[in-house]
PDB file of N, CA and C in Angstrom:
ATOM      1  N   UNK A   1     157.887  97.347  43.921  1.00  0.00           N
ATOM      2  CA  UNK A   1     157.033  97.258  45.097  1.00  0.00           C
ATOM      3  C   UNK A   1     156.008  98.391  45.050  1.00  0.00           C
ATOM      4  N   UNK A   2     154.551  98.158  45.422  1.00  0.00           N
ATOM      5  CA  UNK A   2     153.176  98.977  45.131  1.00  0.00           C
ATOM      6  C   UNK A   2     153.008  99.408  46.418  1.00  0.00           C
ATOM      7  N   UNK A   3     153.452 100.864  46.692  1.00  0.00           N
ATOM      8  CA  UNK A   3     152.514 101.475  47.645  1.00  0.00           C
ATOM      9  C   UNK A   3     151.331 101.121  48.464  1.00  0.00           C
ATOM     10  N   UNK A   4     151.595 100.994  49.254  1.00  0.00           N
ATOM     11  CA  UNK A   4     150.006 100.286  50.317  1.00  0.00           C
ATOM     12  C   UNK A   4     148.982 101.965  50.006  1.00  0.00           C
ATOM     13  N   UNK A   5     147.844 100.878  49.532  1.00  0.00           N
ATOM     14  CA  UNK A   5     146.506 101.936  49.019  1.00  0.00           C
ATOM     15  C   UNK A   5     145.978 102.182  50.107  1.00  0.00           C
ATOM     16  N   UNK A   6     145.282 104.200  50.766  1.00  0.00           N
ATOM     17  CA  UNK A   6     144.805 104.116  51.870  1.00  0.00           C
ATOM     18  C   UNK A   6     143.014 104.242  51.177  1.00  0.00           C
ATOM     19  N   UNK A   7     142.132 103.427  52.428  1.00  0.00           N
ATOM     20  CA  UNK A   7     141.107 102.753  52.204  1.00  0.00           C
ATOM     21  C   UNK A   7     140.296 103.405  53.417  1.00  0.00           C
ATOM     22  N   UNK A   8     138.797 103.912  52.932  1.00  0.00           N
ATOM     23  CA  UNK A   8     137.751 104.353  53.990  1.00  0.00           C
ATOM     24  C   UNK A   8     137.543 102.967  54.392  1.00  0.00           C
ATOM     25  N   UNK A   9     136.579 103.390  55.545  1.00  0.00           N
ATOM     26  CA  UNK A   9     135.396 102.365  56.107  1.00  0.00           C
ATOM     27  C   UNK A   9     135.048 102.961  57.697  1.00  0.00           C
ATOM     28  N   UNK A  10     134.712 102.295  58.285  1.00  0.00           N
ATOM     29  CA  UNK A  10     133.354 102.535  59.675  1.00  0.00           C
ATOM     30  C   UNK A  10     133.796 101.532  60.526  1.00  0.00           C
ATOM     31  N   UNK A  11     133.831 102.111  61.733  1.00  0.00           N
ATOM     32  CA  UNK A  11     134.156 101.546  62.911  1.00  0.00           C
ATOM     33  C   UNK A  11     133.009 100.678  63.002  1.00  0.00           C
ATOM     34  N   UNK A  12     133.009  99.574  63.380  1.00  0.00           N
ATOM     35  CA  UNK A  12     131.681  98.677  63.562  1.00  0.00           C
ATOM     36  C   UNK A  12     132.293  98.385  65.363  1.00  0.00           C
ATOM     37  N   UNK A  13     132.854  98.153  65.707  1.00  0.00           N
ATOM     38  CA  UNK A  13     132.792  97.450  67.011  1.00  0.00           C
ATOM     39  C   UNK A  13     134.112  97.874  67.997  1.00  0.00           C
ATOM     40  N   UNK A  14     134.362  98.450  69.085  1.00  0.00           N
ATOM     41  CA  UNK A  14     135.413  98.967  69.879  1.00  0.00           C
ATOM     42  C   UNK A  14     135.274  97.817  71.230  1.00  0.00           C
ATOM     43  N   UNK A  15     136.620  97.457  71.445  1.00  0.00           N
ATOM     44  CA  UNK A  15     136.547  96.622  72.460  1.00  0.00           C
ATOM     45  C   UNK A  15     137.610  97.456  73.257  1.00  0.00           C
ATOM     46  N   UNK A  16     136.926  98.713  74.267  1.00  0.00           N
ATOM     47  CA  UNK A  16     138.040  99.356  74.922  1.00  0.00           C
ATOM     48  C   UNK A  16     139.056  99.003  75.902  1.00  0.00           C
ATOM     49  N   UNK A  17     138.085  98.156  76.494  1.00  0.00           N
ATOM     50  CA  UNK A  17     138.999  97.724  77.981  1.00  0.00           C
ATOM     51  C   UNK A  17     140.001  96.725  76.997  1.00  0.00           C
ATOM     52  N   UNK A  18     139.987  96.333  76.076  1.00  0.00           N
ATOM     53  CA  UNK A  18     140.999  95.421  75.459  1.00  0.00           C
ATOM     54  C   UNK A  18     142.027  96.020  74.470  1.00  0.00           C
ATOM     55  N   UNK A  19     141.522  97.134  73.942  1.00  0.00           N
ATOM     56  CA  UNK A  19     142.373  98.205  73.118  1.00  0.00           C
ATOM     57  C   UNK A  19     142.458  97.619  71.563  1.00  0.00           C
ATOM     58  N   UNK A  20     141.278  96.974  71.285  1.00  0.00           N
ATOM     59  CA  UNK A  20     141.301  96.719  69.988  1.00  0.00           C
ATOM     60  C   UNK A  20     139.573  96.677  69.140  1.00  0.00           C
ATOM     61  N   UNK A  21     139.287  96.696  68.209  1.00  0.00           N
ATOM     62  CA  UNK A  21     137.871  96.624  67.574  1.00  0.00           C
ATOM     63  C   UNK A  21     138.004  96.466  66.063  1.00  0.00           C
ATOM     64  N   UNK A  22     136.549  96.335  65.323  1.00  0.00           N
ATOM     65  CA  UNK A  22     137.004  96.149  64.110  1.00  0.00           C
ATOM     66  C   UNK A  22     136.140  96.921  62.995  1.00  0.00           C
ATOM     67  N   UNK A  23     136.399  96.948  62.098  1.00  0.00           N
ATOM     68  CA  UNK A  23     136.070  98.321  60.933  1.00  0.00           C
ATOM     69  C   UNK A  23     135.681  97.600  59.528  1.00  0.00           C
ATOM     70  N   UNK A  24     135.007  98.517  59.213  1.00  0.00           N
ATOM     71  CA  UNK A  24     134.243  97.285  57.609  1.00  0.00           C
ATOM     72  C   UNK A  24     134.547  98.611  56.541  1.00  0.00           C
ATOM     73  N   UNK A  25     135.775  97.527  55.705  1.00  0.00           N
ATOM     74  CA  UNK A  25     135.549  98.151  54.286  1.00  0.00           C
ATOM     75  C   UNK A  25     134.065  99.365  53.637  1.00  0.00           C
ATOM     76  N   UNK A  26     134.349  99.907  53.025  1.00  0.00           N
ATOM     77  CA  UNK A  26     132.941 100.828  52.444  1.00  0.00           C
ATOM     78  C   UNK A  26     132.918 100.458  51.444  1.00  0.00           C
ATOM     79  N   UNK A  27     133.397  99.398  50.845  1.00  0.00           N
ATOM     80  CA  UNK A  27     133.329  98.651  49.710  1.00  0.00           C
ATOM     81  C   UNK A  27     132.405  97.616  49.420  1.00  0.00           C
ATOM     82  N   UNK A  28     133.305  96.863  50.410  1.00  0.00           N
ATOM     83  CA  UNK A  28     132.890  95.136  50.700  1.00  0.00           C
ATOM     84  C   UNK A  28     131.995  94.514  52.218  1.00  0.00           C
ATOM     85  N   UNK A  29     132.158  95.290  52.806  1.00  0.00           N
ATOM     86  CA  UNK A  29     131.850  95.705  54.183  1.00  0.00           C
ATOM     87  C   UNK A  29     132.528  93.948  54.767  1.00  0.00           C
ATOM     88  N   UNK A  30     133.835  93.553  54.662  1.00  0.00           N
ATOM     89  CA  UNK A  30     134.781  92.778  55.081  1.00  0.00           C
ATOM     90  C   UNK A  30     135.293  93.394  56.902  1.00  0.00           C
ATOM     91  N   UNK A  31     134.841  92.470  57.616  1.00  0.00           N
ATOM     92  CA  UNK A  31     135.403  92.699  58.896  1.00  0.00           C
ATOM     93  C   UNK A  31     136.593  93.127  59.171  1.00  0.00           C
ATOM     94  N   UNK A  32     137.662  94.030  59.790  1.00  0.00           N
ATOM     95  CA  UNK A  32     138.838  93.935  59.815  1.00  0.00           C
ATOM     96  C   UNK A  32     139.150  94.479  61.150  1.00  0.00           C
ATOM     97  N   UNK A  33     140.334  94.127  61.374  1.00  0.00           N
ATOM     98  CA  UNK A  33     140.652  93.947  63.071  1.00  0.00           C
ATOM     99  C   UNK A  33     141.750  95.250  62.928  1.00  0.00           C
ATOM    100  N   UNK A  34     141.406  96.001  64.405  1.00  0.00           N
ATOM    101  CA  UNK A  34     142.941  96.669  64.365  1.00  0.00           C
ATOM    102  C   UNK A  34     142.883  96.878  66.097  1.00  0.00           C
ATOM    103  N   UNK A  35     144.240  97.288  66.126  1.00  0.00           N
ATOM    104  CA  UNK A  35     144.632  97.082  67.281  1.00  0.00           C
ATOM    105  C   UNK A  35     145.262  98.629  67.780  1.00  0.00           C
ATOM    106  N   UNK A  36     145.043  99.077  69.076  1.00  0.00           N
ATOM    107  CA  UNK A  36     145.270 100.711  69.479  1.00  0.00           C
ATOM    108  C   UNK A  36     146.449 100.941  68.868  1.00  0.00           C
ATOM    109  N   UNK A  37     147.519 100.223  68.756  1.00  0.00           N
ATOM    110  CA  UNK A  37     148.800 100.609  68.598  1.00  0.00           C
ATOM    111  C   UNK A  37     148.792 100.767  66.477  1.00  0.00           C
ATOM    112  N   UNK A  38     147.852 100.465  66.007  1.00  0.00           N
ATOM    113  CA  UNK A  38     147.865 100.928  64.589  1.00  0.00           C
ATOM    114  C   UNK A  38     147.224 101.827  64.343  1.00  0.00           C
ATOM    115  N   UNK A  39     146.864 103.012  65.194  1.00  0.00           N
ATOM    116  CA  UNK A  39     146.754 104.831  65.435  1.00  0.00           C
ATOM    117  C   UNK A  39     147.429 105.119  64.827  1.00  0.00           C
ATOM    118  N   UNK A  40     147.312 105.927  63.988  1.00  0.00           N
ATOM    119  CA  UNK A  40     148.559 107.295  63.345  1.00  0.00           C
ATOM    120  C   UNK A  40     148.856 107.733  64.361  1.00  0.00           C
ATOM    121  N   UNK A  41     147.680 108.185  65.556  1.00  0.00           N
ATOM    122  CA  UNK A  41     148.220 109.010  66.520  1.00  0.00           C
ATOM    123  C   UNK A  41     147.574 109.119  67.606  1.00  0.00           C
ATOM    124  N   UNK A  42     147.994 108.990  69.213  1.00  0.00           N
ATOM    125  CA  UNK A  42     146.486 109.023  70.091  1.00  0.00           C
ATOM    126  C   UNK A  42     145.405 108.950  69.783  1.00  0.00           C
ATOM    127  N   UNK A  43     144.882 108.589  70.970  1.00  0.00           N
ATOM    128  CA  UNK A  43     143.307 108.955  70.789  1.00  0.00           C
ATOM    129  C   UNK A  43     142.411 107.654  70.208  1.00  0.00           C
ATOM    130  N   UNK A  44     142.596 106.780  70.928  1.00  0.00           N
ATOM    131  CA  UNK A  44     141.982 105.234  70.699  1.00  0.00           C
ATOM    132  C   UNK A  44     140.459 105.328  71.474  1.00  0.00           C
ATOM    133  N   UNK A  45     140.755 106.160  73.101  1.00  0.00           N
ATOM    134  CA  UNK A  45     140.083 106.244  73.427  1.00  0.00           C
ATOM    135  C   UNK A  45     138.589 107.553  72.847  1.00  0.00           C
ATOM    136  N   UNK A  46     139.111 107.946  71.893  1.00  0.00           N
ATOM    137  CA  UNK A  46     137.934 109.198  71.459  1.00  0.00           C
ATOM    138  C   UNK A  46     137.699 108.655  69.858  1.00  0.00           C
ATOM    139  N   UNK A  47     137.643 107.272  69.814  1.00  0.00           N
ATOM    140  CA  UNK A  47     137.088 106.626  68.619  1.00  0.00           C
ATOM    141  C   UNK A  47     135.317 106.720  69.221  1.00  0.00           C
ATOM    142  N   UNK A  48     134.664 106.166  67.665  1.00  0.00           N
ATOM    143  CA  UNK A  48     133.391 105.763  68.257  1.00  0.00           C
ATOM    144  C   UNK A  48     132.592 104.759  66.702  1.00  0.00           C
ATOM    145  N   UNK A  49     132.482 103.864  67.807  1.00  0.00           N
ATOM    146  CA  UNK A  49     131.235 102.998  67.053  1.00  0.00           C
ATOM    147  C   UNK A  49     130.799 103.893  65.628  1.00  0.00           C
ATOM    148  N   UNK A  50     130.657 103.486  64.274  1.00  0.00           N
ATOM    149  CA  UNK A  50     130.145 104.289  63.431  1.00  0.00           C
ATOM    150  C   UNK A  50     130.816 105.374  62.700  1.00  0.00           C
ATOM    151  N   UNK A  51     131.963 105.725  63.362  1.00  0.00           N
ATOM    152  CA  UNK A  51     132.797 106.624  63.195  1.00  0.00           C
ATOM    153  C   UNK A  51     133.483 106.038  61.511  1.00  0.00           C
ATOM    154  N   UNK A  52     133.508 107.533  60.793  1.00  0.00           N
ATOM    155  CA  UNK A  52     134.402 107.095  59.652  1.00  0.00           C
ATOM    156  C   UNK A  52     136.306 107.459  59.605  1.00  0.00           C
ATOM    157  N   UNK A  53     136.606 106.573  59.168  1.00  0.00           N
ATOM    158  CA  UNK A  53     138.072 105.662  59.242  1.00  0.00           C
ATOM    159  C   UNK A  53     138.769 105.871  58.026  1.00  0.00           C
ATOM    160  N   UNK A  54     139.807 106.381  57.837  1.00  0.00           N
ATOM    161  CA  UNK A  54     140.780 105.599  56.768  1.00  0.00           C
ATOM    162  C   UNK A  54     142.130 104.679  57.515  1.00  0.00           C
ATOM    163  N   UNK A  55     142.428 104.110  56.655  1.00  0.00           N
ATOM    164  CA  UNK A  55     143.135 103.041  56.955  1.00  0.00           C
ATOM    165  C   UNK A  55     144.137 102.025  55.792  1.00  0.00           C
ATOM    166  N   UNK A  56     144.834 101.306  55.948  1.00  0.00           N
ATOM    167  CA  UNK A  56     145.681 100.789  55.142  1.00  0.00           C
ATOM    168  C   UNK A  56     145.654  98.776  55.482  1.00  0.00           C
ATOM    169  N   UNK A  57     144.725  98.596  54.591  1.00  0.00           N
ATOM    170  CA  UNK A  57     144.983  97.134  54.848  1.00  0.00           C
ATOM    171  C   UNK A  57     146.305  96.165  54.413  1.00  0.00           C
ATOM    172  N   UNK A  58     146.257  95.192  55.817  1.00  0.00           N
ATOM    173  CA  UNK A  58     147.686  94.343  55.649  1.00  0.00           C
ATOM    174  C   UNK A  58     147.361  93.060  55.212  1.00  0.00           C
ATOM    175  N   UNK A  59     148.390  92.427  54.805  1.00  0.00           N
ATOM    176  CA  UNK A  59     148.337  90.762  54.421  1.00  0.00           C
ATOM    177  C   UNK A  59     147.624  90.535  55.033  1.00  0.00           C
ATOM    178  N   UNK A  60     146.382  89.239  55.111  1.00  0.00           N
ATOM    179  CA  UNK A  60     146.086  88.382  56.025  1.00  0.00           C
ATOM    180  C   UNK A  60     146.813  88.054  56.961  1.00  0.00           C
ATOM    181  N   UNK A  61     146.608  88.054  58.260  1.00  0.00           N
ATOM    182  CA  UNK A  61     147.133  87.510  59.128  1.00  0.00           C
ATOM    183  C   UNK A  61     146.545  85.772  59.277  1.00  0.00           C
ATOM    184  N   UNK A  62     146.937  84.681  59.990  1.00  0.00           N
ATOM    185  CA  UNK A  62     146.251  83.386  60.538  1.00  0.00           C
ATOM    186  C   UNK A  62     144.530  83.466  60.727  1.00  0.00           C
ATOM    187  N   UNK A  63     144.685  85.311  61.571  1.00  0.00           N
ATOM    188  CA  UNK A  63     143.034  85.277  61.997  1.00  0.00           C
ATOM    189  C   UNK A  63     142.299  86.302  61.052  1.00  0.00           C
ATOM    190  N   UNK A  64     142.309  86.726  60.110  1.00  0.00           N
ATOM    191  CA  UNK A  64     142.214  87.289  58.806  1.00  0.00           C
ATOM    192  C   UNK A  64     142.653  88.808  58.915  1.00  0.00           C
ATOM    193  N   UNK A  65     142.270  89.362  57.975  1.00  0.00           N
ATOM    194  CA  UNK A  65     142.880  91.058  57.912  1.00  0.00           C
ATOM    195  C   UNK A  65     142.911  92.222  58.761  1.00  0.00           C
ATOM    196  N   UNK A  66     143.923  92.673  59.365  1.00  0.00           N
ATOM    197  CA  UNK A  66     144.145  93.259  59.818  1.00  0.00           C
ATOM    198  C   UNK A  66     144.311  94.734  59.353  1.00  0.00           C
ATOM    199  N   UNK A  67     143.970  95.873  60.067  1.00  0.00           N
ATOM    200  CA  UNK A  67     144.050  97.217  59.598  1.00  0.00           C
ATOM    201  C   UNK A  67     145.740  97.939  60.036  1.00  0.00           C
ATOM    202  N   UNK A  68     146.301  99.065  59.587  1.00  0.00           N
ATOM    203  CA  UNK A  68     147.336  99.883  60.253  1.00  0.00           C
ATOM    204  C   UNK A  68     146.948 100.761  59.667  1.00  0.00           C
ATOM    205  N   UNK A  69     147.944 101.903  59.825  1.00  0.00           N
ATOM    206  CA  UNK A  69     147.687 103.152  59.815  1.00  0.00           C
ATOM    207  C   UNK A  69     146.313 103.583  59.759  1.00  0.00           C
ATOM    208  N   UNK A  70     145.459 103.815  60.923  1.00  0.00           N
ATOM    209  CA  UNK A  70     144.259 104.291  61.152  1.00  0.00           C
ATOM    210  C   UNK A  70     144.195 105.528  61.477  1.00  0.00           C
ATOM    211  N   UNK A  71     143.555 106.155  61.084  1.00  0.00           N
ATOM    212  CA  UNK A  71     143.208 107.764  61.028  1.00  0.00           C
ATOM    213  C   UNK A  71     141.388 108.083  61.031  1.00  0.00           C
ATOM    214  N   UNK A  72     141.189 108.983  62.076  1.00  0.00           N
ATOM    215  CA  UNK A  72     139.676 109.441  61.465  1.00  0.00           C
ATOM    216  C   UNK A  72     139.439 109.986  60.362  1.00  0.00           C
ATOM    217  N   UNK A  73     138.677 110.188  59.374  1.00  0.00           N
ATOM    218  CA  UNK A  73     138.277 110.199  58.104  1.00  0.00           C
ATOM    219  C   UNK A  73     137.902 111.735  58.280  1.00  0.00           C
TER     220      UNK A  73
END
């Protein structure tokens, strides 16, 4: 079993009152969804639009890729 690779990218979109937004690869610039509760640690609310990210992408989900372990960069 391969270690989940951690991966930059940029906050593109925060949906606060909903507690979720989504972040684009610095690669591929691929949409990806994450949700407050895939924080390393507080502080969902002191994200920002543009902001750089690392992160650990998961399987596809039904509604496509999802992010966890999110950290500011």
């Amino acid at each position: 079993m391969t270690e989940p690779t951690t991966k930059t990218g940029t906050i593109l979109k925060l949906i606060t009152d909903r507690g979720f937004g989504f972040l684009t690869d610095s690669h591929d610039s691929q949409q990806i969804f994450f949700h407050r509760s895939a924080l390393e640690a507080d502080g969902f609310d002191r994200l920002s639009e543009g902001q750089a990210i690392t992160y650990v992408e998961q399987p596809n989900s039904e509604r496509g890729p999802r992010a966890s372990a999110v950290a500011p960069a």
